[in-house]
Protein backbone atom coordinates (compact mmCIF):
# COMPACT_ATOMS: atom_id res chain seq x y z
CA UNK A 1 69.20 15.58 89.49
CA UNK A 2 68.35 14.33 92.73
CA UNK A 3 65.56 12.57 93.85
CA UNK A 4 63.13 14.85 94.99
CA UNK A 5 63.50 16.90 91.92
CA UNK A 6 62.93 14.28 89.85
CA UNK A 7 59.53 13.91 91.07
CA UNK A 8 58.67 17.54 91.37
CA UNK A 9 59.93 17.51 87.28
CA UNK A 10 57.55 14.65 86.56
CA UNK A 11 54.61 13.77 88.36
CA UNK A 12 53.98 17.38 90.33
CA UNK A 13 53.23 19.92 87.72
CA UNK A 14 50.15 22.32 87.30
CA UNK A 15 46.99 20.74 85.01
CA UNK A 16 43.33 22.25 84.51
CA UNK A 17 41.11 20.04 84.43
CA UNK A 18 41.26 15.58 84.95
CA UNK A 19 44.61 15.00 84.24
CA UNK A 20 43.47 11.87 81.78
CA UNK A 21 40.97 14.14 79.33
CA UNK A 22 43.99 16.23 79.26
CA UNK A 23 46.29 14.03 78.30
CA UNK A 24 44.37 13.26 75.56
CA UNK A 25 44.14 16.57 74.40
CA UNK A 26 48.06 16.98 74.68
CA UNK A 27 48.50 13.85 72.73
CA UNK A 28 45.98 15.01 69.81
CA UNK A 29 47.62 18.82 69.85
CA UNK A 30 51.37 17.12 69.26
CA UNK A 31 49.77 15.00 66.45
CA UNK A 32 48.22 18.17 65.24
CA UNK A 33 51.08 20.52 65.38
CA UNK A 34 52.99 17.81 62.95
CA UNK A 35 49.97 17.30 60.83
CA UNK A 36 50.55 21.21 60.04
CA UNK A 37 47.09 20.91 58.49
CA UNK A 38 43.87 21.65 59.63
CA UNK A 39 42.28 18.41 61.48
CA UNK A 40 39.91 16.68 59.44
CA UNK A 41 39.43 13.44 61.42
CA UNK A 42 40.85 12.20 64.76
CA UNK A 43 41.35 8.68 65.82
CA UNK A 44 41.67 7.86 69.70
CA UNK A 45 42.92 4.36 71.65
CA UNK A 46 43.28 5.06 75.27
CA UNK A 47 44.03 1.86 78.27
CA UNK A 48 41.05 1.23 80.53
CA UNK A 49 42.47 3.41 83.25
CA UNK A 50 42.47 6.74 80.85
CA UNK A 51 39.27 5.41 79.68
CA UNK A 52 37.56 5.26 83.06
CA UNK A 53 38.36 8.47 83.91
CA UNK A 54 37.31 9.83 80.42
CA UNK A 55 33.68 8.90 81.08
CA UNK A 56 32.26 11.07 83.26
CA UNK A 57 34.35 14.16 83.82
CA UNK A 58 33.57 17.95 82.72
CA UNK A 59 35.88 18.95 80.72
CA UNK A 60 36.79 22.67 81.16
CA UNK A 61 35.86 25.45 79.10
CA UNK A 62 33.53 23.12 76.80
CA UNK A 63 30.08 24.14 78.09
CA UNK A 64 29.64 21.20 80.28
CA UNK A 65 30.86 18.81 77.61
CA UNK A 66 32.18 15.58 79.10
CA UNK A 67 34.90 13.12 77.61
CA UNK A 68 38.29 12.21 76.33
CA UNK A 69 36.71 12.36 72.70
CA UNK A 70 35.37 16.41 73.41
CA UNK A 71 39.28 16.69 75.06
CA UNK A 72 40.68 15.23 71.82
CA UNK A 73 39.42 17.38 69.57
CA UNK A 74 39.96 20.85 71.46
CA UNK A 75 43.46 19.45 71.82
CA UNK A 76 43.55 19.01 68.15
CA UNK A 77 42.24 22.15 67.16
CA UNK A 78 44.82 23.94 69.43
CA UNK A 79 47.44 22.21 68.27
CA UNK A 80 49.83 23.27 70.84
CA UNK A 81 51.89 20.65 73.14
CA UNK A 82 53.78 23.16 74.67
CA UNK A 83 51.21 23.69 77.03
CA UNK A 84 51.13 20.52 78.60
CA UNK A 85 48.28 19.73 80.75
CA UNK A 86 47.61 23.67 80.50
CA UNK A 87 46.42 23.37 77.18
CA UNK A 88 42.52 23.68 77.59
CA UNK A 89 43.27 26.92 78.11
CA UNK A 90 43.72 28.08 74.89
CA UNK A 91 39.66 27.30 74.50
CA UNK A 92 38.29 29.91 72.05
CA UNK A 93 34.58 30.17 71.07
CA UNK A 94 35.55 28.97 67.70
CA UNK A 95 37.41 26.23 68.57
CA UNK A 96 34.90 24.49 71.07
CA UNK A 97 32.39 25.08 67.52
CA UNK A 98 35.11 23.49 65.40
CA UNK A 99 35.64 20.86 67.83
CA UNK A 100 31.75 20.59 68.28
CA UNK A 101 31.34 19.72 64.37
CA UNK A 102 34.10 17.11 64.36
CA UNK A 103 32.08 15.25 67.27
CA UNK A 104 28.69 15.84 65.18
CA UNK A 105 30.08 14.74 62.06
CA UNK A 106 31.22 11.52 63.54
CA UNK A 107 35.08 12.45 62.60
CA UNK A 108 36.10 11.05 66.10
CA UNK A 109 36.24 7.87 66.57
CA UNK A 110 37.49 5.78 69.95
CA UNK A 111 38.93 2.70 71.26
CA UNK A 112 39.76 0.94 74.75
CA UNK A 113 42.63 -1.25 74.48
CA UNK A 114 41.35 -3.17 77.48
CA UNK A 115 44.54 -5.91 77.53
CA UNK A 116 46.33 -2.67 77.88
CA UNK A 117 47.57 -2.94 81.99
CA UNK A 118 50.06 0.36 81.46
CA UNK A 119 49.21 4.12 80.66
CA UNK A 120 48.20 4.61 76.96
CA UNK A 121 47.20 7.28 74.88
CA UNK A 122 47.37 6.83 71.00
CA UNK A 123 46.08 10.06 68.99
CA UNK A 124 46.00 9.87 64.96
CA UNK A 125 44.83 12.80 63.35
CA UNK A 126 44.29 13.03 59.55
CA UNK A 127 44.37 16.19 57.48
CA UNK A 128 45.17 17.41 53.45
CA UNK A 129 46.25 13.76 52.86
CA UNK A 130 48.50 13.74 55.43
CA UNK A 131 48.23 11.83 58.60
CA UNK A 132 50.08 12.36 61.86
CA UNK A 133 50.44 10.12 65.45
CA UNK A 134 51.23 10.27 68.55
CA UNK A 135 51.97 7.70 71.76
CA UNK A 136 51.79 8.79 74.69
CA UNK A 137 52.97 6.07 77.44
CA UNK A 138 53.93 5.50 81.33
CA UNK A 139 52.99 9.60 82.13
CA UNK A 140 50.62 12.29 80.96
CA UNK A 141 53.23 14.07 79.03
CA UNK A 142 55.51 11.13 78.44
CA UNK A 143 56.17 10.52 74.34
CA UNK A 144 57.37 7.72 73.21
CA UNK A 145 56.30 7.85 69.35
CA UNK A 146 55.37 11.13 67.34
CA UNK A 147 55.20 10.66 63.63
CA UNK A 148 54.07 12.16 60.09
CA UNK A 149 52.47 9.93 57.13
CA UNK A 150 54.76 7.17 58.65
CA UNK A 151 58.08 8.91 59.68
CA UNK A 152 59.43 10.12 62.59
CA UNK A 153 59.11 13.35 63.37
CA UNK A 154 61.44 14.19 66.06
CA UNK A 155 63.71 12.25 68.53
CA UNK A 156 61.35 11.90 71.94
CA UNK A 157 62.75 14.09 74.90
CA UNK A 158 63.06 17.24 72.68
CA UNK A 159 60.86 19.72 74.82
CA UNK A 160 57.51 18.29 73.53
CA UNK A 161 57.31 15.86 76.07
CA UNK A 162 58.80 13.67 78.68
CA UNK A 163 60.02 10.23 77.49
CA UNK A 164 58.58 6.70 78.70
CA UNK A 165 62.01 6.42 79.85
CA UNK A 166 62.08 9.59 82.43
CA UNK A 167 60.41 7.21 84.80
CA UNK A 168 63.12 5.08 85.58
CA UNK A 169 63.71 6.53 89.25
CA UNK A 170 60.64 4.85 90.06
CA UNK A 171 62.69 1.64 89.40
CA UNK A 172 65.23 3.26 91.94
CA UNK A 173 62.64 3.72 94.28
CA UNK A 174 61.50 0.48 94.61
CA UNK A 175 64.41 -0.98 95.91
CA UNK A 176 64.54 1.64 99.22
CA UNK A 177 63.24 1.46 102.40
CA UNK A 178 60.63 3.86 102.76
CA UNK A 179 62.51 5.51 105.29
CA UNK A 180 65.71 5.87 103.32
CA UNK A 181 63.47 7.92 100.54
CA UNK A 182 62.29 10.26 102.71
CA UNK A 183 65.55 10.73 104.14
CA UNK A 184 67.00 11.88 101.03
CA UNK A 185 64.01 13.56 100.04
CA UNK A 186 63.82 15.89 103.07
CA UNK A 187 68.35 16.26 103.01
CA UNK A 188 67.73 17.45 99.81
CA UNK A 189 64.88 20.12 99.99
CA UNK A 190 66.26 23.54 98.66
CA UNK A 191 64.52 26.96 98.01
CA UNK A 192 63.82 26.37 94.66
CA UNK A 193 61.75 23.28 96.19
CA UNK A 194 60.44 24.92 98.98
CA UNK A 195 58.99 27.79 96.08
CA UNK A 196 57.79 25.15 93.83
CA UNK A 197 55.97 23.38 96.70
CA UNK A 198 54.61 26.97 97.85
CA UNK A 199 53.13 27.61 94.60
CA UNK A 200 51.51 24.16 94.81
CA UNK A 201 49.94 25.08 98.43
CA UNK A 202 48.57 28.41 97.07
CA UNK A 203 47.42 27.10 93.56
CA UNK A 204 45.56 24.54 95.22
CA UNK A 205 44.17 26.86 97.73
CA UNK A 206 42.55 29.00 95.85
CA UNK A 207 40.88 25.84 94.17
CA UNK A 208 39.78 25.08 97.19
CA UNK A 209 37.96 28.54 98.03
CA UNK A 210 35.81 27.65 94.44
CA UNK A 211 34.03 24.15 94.62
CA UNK A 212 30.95 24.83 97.30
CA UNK A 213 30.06 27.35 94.63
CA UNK A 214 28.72 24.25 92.97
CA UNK A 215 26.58 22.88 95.55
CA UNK A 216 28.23 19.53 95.66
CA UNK A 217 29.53 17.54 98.46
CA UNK A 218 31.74 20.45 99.80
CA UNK A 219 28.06 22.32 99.75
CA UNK A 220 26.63 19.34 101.54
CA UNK A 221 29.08 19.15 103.79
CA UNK A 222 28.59 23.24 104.85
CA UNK A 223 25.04 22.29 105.26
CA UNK A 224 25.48 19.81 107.54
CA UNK A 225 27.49 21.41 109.50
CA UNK A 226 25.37 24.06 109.80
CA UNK A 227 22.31 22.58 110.67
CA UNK A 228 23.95 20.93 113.60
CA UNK A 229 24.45 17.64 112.51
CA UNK A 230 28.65 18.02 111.83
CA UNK A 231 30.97 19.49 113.99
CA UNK A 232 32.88 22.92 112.85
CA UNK A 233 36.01 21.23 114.03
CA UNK A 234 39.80 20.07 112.40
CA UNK A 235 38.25 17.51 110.85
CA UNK A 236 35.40 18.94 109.14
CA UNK A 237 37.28 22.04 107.95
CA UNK A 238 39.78 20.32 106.26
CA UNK A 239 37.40 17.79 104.30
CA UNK A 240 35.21 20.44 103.79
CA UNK A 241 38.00 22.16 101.45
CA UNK A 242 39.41 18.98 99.96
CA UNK A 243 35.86 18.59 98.75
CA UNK A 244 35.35 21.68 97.71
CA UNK A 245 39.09 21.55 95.86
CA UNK A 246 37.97 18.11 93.83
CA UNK A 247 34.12 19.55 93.13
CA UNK A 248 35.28 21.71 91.26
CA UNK A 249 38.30 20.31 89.61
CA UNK A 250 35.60 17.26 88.30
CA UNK A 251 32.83 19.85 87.76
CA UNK A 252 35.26 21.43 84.92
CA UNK A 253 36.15 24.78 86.89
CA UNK A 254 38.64 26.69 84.20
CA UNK A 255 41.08 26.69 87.35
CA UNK A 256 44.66 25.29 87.37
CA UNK A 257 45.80 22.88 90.62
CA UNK A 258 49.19 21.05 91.26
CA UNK A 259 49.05 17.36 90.45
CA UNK A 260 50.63 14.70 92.99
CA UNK A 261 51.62 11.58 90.70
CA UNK A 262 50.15 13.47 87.87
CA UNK A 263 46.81 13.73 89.36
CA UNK A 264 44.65 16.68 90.32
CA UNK A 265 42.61 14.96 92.79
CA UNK A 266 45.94 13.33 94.74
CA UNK A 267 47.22 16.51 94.70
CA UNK A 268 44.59 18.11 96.17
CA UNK A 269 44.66 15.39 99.27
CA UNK A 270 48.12 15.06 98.95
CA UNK A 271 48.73 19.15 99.81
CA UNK A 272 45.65 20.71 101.21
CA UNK A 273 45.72 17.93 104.07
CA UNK A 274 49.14 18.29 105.63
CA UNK A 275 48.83 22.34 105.16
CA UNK A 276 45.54 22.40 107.01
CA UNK A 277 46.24 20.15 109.49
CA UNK A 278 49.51 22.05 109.96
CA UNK A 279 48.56 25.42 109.95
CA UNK A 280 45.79 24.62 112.60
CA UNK A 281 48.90 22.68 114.50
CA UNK A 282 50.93 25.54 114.88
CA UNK A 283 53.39 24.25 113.11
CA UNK A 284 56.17 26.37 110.99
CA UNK A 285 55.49 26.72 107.54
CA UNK A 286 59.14 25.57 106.95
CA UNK A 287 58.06 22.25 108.52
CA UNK A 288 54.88 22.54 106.74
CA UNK A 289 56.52 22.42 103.24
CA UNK A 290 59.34 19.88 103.70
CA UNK A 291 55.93 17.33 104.79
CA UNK A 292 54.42 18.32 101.49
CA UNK A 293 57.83 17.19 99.93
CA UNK A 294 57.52 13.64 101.98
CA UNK A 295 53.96 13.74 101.18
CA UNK A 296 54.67 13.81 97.16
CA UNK A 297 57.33 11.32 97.50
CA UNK A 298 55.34 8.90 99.33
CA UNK A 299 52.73 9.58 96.82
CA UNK A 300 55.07 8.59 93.78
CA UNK A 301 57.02 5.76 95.73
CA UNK A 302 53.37 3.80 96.21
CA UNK A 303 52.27 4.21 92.51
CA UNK A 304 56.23 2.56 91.87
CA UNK A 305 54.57 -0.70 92.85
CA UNK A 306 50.74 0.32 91.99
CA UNK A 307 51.16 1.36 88.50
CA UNK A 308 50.43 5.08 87.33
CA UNK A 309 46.40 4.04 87.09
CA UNK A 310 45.45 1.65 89.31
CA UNK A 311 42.05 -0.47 90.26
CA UNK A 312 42.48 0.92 93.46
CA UNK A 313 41.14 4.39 94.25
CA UNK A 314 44.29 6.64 94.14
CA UNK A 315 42.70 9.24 95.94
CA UNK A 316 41.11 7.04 99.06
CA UNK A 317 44.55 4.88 99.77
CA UNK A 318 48.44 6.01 97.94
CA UNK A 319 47.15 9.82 98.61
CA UNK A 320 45.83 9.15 102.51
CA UNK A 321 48.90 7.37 103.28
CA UNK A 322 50.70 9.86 102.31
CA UNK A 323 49.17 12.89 103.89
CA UNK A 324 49.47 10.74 106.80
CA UNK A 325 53.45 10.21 106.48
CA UNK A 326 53.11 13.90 106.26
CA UNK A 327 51.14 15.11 109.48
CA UNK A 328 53.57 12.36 111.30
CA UNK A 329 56.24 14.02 109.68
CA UNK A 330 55.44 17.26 110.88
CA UNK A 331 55.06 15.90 114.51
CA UNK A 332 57.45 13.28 114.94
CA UNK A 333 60.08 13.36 111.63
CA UNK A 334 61.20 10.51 110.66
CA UNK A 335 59.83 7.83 112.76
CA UNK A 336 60.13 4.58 111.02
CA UNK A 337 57.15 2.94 114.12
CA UNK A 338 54.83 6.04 113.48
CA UNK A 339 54.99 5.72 109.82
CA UNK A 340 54.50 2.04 109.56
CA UNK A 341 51.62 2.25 111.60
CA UNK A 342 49.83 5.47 109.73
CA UNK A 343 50.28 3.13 106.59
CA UNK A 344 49.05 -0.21 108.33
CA UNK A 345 46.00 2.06 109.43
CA UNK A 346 45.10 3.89 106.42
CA UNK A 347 45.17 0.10 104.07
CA UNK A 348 43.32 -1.35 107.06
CA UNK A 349 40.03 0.93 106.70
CA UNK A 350 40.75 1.68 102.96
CA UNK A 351 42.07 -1.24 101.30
CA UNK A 352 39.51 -2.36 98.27
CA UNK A 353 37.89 0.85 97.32
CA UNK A 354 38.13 0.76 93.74
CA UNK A 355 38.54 3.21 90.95
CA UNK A 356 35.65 3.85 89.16
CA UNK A 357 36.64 6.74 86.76
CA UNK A 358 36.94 10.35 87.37
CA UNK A 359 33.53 12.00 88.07
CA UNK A 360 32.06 14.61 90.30
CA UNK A 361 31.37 11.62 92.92
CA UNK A 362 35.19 11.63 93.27
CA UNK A 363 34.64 14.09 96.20
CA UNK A 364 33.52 11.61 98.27
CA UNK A 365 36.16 9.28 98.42
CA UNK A 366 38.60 12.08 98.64
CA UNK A 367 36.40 12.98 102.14
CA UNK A 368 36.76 9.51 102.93
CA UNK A 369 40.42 9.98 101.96
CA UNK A 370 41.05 13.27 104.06
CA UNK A 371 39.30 11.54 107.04
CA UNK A 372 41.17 8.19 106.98
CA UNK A 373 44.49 10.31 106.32
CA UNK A 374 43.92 12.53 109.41
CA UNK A 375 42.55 9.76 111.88
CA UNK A 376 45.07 7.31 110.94
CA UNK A 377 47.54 10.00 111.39
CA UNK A 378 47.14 10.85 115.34
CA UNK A 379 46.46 7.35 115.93
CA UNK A 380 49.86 6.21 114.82
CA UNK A 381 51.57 9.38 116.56
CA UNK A 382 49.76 8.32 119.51
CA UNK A 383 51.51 4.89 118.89
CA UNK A 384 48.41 3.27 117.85
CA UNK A 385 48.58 0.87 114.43
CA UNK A 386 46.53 -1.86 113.30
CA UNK A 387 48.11 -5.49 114.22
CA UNK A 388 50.11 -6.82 111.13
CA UNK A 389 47.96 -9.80 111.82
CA UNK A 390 45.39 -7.95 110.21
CA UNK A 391 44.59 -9.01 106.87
CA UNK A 392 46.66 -7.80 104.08
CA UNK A 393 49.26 -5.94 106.34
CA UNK A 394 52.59 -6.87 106.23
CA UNK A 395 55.55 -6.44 108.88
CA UNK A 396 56.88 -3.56 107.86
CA UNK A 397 55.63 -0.68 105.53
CA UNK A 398 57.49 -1.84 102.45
CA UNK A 399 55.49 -5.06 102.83
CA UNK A 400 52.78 -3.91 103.31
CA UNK A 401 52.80 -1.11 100.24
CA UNK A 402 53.92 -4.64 98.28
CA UNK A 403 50.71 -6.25 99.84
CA UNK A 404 48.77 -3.13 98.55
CA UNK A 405 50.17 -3.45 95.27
CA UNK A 406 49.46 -7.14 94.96
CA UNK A 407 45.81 -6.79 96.04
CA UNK A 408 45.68 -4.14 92.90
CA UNK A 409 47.83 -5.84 89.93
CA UNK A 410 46.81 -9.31 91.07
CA UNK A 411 44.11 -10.42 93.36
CA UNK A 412 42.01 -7.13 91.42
CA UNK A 413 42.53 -7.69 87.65
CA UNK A 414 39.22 -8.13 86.20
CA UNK A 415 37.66 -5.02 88.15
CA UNK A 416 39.27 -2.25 85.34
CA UNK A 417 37.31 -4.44 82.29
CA UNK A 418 34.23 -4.75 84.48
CA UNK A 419 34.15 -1.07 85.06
CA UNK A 420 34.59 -0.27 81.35
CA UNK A 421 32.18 -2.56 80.16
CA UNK A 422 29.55 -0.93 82.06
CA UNK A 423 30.39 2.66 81.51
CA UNK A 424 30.31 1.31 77.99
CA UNK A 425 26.78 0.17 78.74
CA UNK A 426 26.11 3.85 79.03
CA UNK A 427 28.01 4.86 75.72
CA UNK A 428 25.76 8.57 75.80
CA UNK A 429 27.49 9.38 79.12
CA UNK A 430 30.92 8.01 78.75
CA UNK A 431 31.51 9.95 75.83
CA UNK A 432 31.73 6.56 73.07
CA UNK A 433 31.37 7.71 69.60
């Protein structure tokens, strides 16, 4: 399997709803559907990343509910891995009561492993004397342990889920040039690629159309512009719909969108931003979809170095880099100068913004995200870049993605244990039994 494909398999796959909730749920179904019982207690341990982005999310089809611990137990009550990061929508009336009396009867409990630095989800559900668990680890589908009253249940890899171990081309990854990657990943574009990627454009589209229903940010943003004080130009239109895409992904909308390293929100950025910009370019749709490719690949090469969940804000820096490889792409292909200095530019406004969890405030860093990506873009293909004197910026853009990355695993550590601590603080909304 060649590169590209490897990342389409892995981190670019449809989800409904925050791709951590979900997890969860996926994680409690496959523990479920080996319990073979019905659930009488669940028993979650999530890392601080999953945990962050548990706290303040809507999860869909649950009435508003918000929560890895409501995503647990709908998972559990479905029962059915097969679904993958689908699974929420196999929400019945009875189940969300079900689910509702586990929560009320305290039969949910939940844990942060906060030493945790990697992508965790442990779900043990208990049942008829039986107990069942599974580990989820490194992806949102990726298990490494499944288990009944002790014994393994099934060798991981079998069709349940994606092994720990599928992510070893990120390991490849990090020893390319930047430029090398995106070589192969644009040599090797086919038309099942090019129909994957499609789907991806028009799932997220439609996503798109649904958020200003809301009246969030996307809403605020049509207001403004309305009443004078924003310009109905490129920039606006596209923010305005990668707004509206993310309001209502985090406001729980029942509505599928293509992931970008396994997250909703990326993806959104990730797609909607070269496709806008592109269509409103004139450029061919063919050229148009091999940029989405680049931009996906970029996407997965920066979280080789960042981690799946990072301190820093996904959304606001790996996913406006790399919509801005991709409107470069579109322009100029392949220019290593162009690219190095739509990454120096993006980390040089961006750099810092943390990760705070997944919430419906998420649409404004993905407008700060859209902008950055866009600005940062033209600038570079202008053959403007921020000096490599400048701060964290290295010399090229593999140092500087390394700079990135060491600003998040390093100089940032203690940010993901103050952030849980205080959505702890607020136990009621992060969803803390």
């Amino acid at each position: 399997m060649n590169l590209l494909k490897q990342i389409l398999a892995h981190e670019v796959f449809p989800a409904m709803g925050c791709t951590e909730p979900i997890s969860c749920a996926f994680a409690a179904a496959a523990a479920a559907e080996q319990l073979g019982v019905p659930v009488e207690r669940i028993a979650l341990t999530v890392d601080p990343g999953t945990f962050k982005n548990g706290a303040a999310v809507t999860i869909p089809n649950s009435r508003g509910q918000k929560g890895n611990l409501i995503a647990a137990a709908l998972g559990a009550l479905i029962a059915r891995p097969d679904l993958k990061l689908e699974i929420l929508k196999a929400v019945t009336p009875a189940i969300l009561e079900q689910a509702q009396a586990l929560l009320n009867h305290n039969a949910v409990t939940y844990h942060c492993r906060e030493e945790e630095k990697a992508f965790f989800i442990e779900a043990r559900v208990d049942g008829g004397g039986s107990s069942a668990r599974c580990v989820v680890i490194g992806g949102h589908t990726a298990i490494s342990l499944l288990e009944k009253d002790g014994v393994p249940c099934t060798a991981p890899g079998n069709g349940v889920g994606a092994t720990g171990d599928d992510h070893g081309y990120r390991e490849q990854m990090r020893t390319m040039k930047l430029v090398e990657l995106l070589q192969q990943v644009t040599d090797g574009l086919d038309d099942d690629d090019r129909a994957y990627i499609q789907r991806g454009i028009d799932m997220n589209l439609a996503v798109a159309e649904k958020g200003v229903d809301l009246k969030r940010n996307a809403f605020q943003l049509q207001q403004m512009m309305k009443q004078g004080l924003k310009a109905d130009d490129l920039f606006y239109r596209v923010k305005q719909k990668v707004a509206s895409a993310v309001d209502a992904r985090m406001g729980g909308m029942a509505e599928p969108v293509m992931t970008s390293g396994g997250s909703g929100n990326q993806g959104a950025l990730t797609v909607l931003v070269p496709y806008l910009v592109g269509r409103e370019q004139g450029v061919e749709l063919l050229r148009i979809q091999e940029s989405i490719a680049v931009s996906h690949a970029v996407n997965s090469y920066i979280k080789s170095f960042t981690g799946e969940l990072s301190v820093i804000c996904g959304c606001a820096i790996a996913a406006s880099i790399s919509a801005a490889i991709a409107i470069v792409y579109q322009q100029a292909g392949i220019d290593e100068e162009k690219i190095c200095h739509a990454i120096g530019n993006v980390i040089g406004d961006l750099c810092g913004i943390i990760c705070d969890g997944a919430k419906s405030g998420c649409s404004m860093k993905i407008v700060t995200g859209a902008e950055a990506s866009m600005r940062s873009a033209f600038m570079a293909l202008a053959g403007y870049g921020v000096s490599n004197d400048d701060g964290v910026l290295g010399r090229t853009a593999e140092e500087s993605i390394r700079n990135l990355s060491k600003i998040s695993l390093e100089g940032m550590q203690l940010v993901d244990a103050t952030v849980v601590h205080i959505l702890q603080d607020k136990a009621p909304r992060s969803g803390m039994a």
